[in-house]
PDB file of N, CA and C in Angstrom:
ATOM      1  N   UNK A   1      14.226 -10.241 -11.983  1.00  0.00           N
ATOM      2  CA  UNK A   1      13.494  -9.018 -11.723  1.00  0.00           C
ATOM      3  C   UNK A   1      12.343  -9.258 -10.753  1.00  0.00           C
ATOM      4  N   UNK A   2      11.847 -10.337 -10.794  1.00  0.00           N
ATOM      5  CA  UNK A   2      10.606 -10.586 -10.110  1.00  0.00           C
ATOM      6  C   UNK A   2      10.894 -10.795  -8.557  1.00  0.00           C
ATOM      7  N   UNK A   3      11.961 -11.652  -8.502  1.00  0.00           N
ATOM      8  CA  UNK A   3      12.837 -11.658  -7.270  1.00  0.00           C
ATOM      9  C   UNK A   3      13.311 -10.622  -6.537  1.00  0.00           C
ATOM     10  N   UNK A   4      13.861  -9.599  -7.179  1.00  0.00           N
ATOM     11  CA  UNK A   4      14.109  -8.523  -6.881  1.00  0.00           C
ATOM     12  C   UNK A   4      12.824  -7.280  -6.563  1.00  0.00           C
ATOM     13  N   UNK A   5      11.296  -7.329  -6.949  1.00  0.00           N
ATOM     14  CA  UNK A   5      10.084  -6.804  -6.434  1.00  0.00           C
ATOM     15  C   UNK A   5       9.538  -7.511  -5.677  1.00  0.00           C
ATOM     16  N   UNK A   6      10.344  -8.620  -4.949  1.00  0.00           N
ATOM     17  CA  UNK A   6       9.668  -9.419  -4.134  1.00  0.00           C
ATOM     18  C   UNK A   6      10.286  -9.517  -2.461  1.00  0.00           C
ATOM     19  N   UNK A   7      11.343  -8.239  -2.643  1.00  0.00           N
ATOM     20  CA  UNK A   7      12.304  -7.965  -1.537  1.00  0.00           C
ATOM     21  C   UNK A   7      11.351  -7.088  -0.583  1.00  0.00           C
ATOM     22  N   UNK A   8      11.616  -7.130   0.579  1.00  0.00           N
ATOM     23  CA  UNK A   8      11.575  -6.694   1.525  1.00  0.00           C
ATOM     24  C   UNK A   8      12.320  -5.440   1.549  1.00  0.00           C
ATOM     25  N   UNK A   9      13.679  -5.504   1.148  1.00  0.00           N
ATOM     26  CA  UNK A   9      14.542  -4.306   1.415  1.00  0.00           C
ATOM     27  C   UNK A   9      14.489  -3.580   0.317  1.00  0.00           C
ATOM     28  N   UNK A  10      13.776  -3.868  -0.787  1.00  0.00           N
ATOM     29  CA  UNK A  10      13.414  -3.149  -1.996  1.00  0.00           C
ATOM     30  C   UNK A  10      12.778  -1.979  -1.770  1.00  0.00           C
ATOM     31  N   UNK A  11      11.513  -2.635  -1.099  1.00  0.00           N
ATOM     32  CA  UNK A  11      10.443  -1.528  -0.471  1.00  0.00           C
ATOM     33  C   UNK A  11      11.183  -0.911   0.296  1.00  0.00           C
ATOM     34  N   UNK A  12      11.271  -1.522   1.072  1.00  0.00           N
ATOM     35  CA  UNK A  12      11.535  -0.569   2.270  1.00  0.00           C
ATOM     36  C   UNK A  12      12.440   1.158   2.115  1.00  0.00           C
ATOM     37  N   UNK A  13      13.610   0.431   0.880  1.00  0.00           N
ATOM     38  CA  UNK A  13      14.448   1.272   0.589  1.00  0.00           C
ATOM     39  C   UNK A  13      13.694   2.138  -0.339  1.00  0.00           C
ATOM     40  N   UNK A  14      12.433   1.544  -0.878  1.00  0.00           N
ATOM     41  CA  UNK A  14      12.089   2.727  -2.158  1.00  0.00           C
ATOM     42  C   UNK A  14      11.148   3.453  -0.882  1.00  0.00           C
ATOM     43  N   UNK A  15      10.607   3.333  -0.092  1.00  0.00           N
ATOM     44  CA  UNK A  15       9.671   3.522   0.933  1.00  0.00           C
ATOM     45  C   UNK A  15      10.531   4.869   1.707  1.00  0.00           C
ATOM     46  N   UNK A  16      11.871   4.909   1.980  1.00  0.00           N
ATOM     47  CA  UNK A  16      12.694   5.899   2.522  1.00  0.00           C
ATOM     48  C   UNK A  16      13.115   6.549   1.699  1.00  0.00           C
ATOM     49  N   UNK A  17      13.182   6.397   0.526  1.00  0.00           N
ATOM     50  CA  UNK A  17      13.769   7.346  -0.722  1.00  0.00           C
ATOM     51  C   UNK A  17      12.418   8.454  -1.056  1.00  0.00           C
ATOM     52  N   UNK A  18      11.587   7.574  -1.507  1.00  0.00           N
ATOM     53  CA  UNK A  18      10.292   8.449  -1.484  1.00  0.00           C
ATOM     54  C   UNK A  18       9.877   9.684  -0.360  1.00  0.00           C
ATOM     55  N   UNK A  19       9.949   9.273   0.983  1.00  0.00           N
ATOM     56  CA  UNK A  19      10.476  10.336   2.130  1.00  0.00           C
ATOM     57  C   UNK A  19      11.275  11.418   2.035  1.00  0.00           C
ATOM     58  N   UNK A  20      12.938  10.602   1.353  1.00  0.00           N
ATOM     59  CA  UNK A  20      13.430  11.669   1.347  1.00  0.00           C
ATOM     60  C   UNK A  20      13.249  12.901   0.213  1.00  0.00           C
ATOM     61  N   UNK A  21      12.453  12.058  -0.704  1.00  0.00           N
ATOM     62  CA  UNK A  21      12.209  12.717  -1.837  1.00  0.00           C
ATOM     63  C   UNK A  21      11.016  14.100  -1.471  1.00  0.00           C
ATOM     64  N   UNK A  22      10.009  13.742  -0.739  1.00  0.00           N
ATOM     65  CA  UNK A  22       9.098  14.517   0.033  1.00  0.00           C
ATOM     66  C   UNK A  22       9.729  15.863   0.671  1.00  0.00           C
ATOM     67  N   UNK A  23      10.722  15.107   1.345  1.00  0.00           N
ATOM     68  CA  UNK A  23      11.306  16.027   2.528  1.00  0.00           C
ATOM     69  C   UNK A  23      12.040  16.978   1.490  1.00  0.00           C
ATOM     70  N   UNK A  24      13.054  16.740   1.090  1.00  0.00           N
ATOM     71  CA  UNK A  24      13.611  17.498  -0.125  1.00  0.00           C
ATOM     72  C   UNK A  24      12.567  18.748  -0.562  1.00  0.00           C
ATOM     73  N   UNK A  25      11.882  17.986  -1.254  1.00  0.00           N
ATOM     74  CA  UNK A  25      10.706  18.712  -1.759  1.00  0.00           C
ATOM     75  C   UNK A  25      10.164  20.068  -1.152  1.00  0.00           C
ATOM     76  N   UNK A  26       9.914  19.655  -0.043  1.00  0.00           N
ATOM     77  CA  UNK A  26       9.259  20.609   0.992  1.00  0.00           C
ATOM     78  C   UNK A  26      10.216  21.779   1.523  1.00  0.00           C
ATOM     79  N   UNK A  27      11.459  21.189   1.604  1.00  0.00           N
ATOM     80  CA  UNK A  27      12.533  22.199   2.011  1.00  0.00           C
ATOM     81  C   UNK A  27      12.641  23.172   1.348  1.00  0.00           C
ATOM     82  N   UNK A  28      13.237  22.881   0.134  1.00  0.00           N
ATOM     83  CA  UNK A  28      13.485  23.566  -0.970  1.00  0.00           C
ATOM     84  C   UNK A  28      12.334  23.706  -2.118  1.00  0.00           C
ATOM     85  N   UNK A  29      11.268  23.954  -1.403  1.00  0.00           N
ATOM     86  CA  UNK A  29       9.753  24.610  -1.932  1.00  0.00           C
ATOM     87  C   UNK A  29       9.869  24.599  -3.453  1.00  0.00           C
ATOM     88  N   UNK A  30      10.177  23.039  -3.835  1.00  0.00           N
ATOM     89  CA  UNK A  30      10.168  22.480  -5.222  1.00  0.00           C
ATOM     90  C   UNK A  30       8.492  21.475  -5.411  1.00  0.00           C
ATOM     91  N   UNK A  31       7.397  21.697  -5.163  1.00  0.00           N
ATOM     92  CA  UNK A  31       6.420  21.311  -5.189  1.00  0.00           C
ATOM     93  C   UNK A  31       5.842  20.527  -5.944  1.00  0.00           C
ATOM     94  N   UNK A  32       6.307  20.492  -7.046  1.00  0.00           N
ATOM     95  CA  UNK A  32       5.771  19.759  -8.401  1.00  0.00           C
ATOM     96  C   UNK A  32       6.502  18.481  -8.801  1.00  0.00           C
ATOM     97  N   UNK A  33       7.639  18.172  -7.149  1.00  0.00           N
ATOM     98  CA  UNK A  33       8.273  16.863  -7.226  1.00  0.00           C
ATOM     99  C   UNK A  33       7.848  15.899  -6.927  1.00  0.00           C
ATOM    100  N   UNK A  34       6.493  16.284  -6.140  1.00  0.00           N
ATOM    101  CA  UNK A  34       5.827  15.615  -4.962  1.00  0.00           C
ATOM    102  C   UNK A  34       4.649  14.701  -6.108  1.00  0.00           C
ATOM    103  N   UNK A  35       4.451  15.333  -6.774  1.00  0.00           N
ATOM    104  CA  UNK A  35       3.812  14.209  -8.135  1.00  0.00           C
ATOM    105  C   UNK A  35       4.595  12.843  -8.314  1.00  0.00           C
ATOM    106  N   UNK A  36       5.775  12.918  -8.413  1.00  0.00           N
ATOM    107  CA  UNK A  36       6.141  11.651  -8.468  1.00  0.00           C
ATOM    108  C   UNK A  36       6.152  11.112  -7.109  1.00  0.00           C
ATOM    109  N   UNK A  37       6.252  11.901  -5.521  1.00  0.00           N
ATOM    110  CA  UNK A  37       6.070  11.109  -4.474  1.00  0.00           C
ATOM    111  C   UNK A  37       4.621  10.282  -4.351  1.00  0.00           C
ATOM    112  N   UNK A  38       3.911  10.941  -4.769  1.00  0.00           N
ATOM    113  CA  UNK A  38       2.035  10.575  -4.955  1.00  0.00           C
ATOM    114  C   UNK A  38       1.712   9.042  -5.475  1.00  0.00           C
ATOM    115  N   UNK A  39       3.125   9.363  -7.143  1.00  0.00           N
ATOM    116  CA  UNK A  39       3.339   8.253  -7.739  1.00  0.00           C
ATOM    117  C   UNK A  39       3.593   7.272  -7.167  1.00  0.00           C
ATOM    118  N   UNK A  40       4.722   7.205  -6.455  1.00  0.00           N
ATOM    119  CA  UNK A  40       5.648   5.668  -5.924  1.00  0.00           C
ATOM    120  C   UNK A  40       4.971   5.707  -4.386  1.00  0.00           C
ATOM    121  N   UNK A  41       4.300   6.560  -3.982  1.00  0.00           N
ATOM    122  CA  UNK A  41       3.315   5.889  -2.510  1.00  0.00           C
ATOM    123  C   UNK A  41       2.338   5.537  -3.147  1.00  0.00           C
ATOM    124  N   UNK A  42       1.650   5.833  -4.189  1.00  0.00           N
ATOM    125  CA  UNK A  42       0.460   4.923  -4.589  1.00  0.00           C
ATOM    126  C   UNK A  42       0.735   3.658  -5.198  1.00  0.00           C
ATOM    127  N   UNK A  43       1.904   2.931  -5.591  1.00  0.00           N
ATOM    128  CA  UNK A  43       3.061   1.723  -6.405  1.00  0.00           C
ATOM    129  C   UNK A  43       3.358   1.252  -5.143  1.00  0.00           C
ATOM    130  N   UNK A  44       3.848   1.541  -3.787  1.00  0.00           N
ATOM    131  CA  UNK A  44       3.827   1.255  -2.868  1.00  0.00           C
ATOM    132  C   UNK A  44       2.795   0.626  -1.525  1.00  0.00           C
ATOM    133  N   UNK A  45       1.771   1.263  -1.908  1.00  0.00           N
ATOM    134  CA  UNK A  45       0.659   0.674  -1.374  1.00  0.00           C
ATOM    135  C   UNK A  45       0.327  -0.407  -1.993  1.00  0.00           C
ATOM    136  N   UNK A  46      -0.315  -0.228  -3.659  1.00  0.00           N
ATOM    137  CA  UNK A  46      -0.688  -1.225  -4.099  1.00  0.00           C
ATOM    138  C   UNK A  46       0.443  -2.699  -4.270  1.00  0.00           C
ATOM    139  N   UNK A  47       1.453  -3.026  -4.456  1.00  0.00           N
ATOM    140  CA  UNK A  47       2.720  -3.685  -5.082  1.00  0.00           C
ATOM    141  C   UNK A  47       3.380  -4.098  -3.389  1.00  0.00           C
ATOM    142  N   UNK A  48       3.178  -3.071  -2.389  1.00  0.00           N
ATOM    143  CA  UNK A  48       4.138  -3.529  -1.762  1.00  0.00           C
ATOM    144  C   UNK A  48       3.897  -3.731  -0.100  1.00  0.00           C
ATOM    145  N   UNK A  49       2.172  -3.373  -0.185  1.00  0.00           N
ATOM    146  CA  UNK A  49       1.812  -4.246   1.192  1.00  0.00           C
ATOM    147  C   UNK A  49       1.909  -5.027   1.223  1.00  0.00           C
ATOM    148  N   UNK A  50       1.237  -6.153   0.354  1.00  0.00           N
ATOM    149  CA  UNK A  50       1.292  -8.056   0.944  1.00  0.00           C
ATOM    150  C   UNK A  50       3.157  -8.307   0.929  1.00  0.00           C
ATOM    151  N   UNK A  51       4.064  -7.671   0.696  1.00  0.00           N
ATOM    152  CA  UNK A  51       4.879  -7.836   1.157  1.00  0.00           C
ATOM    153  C   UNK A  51       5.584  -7.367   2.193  1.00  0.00           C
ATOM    154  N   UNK A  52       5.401  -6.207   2.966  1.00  0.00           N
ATOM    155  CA  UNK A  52       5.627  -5.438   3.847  1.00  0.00           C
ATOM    156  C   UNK A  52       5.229  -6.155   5.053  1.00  0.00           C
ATOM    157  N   UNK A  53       3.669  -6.002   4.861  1.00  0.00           N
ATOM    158  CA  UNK A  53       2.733  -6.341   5.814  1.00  0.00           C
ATOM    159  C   UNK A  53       1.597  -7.395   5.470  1.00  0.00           C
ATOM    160  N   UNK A  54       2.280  -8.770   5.145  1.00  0.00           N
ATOM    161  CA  UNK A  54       1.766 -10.057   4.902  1.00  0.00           C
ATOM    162  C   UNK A  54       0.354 -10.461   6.418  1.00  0.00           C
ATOM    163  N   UNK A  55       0.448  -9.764   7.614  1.00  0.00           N
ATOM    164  CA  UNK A  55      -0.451 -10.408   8.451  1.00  0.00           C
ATOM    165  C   UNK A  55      -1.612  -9.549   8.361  1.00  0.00           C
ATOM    166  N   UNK A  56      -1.520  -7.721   7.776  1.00  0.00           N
ATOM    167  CA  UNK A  56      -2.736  -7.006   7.952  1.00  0.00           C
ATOM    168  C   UNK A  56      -2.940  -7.625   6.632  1.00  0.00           C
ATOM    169  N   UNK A  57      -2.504  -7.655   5.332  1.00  0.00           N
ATOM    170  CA  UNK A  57      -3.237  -8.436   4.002  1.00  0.00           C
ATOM    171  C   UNK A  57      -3.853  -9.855   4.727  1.00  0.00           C
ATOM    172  N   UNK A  58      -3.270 -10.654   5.442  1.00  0.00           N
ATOM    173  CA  UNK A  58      -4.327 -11.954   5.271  1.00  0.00           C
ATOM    174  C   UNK A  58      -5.718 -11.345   6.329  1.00  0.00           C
ATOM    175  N   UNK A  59      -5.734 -10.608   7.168  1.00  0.00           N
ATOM    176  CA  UNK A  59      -6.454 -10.339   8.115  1.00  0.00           C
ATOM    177  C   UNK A  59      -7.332  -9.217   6.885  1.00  0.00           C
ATOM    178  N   UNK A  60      -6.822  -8.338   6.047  1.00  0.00           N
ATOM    179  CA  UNK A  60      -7.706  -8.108   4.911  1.00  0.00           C
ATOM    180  C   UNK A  60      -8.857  -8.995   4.143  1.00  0.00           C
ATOM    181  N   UNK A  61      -8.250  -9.927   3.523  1.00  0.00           N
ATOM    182  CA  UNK A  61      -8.809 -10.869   2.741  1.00  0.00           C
ATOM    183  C   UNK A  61     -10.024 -11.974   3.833  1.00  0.00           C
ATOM    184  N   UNK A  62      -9.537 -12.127   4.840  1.00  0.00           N
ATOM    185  CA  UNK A  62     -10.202 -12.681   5.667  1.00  0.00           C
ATOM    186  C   UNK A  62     -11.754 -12.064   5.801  1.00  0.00           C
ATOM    187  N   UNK A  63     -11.005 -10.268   6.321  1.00  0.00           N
ATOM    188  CA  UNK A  63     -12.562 -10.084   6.531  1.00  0.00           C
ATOM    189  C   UNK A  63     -13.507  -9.252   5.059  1.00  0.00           C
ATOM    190  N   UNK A  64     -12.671  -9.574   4.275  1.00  0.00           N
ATOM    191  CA  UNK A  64     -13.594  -9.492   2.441  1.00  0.00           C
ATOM    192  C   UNK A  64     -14.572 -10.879   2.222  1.00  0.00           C
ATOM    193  N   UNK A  65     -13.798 -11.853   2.772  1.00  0.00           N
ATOM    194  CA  UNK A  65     -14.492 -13.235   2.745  1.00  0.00           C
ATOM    195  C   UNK A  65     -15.052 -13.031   3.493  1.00  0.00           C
ATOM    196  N   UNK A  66     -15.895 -13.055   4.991  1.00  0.00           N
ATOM    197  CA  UNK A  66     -16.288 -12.680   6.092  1.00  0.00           C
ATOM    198  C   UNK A  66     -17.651 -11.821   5.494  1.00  0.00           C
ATOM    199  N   UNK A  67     -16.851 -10.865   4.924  1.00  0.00           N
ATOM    200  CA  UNK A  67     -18.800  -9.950   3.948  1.00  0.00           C
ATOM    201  C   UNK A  67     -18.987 -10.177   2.628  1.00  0.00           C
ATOM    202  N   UNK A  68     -18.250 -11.164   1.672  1.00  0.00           N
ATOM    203  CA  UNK A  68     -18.801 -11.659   0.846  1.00  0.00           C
ATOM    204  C   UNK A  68     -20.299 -12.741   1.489  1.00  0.00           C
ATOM    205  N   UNK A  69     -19.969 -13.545   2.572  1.00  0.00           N
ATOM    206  CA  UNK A  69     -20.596 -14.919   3.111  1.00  0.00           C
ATOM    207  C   UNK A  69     -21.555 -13.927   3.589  1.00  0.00           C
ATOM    208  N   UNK A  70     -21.049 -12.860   4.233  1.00  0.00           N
ATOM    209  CA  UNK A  70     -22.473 -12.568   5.273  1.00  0.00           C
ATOM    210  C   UNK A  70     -23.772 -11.486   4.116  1.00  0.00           C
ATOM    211  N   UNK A  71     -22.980 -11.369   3.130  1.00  0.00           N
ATOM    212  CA  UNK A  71     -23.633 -10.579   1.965  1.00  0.00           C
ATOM    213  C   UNK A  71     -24.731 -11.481   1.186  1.00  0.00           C
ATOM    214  N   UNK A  72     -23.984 -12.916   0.828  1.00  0.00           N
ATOM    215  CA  UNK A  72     -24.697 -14.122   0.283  1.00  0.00           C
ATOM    216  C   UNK A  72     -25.812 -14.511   0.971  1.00  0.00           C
ATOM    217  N   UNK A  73     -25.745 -14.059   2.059  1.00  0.00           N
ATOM    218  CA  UNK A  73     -27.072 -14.699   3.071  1.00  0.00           C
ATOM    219  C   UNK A  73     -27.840 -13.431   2.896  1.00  0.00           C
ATOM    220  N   UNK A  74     -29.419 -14.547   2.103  1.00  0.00           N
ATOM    221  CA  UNK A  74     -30.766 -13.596   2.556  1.00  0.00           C
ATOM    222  C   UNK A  74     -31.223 -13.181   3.878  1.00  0.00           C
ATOM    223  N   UNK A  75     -31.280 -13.896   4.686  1.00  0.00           N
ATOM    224  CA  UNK A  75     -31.920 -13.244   5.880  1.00  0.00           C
ATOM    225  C   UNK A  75     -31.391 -11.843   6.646  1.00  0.00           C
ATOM    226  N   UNK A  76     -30.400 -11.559   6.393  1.00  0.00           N
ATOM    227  CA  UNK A  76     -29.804 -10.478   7.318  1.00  0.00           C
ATOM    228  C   UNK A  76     -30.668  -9.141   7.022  1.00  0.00           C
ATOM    229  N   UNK A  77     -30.685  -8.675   8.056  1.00  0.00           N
ATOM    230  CA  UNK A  77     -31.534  -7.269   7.969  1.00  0.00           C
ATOM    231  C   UNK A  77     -30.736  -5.777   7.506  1.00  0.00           C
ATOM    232  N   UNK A  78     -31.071  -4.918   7.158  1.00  0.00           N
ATOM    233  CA  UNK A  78     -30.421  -3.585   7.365  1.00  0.00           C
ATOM    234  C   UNK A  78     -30.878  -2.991   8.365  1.00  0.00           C
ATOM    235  N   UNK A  79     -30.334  -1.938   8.879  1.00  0.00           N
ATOM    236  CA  UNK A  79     -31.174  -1.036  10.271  1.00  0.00           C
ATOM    237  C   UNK A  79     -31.523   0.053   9.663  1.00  0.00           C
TER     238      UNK A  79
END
């Protein structure tokens, strides 16, 4: 199972289902489906960037470290 949330084509495929699930939605002015789209794009963001998009997560974490260090330092001013 873990192997299998660790796919690439997992997302991707739940990532186009969710779409079509939207699109659906919208067509056929079924509105209250879109709760569960809300659902699996917010499961999607969290669960399935660092796998999607492994270079904007390290370039994330980079610059969290970047203002933790520059946070730790007394001298810096505010404007």
């Amino acid at each position: 199972m873990k192997l299998f949330l660790e796919s690439r084509s997992f997302w991707t495929g739940l990532s186009f289902l969710t779409f079509l699930i939207f699109a659906v939605a919208i067509v056929f002015h079924i509105y209250w489906i879109n709760i569960f789209v809300i659902i699996l794009g917010l499961a999607i963001n969290k669960y399935a960037s660092p796998i999607l998009f492994p270079e904007q997560t390290k370039h994330k974490k980079m610059q969290a470290q970047r203002l933790e260090e520059f946070r730790a330092r007394k001298d810096y001013k505010i404007r």
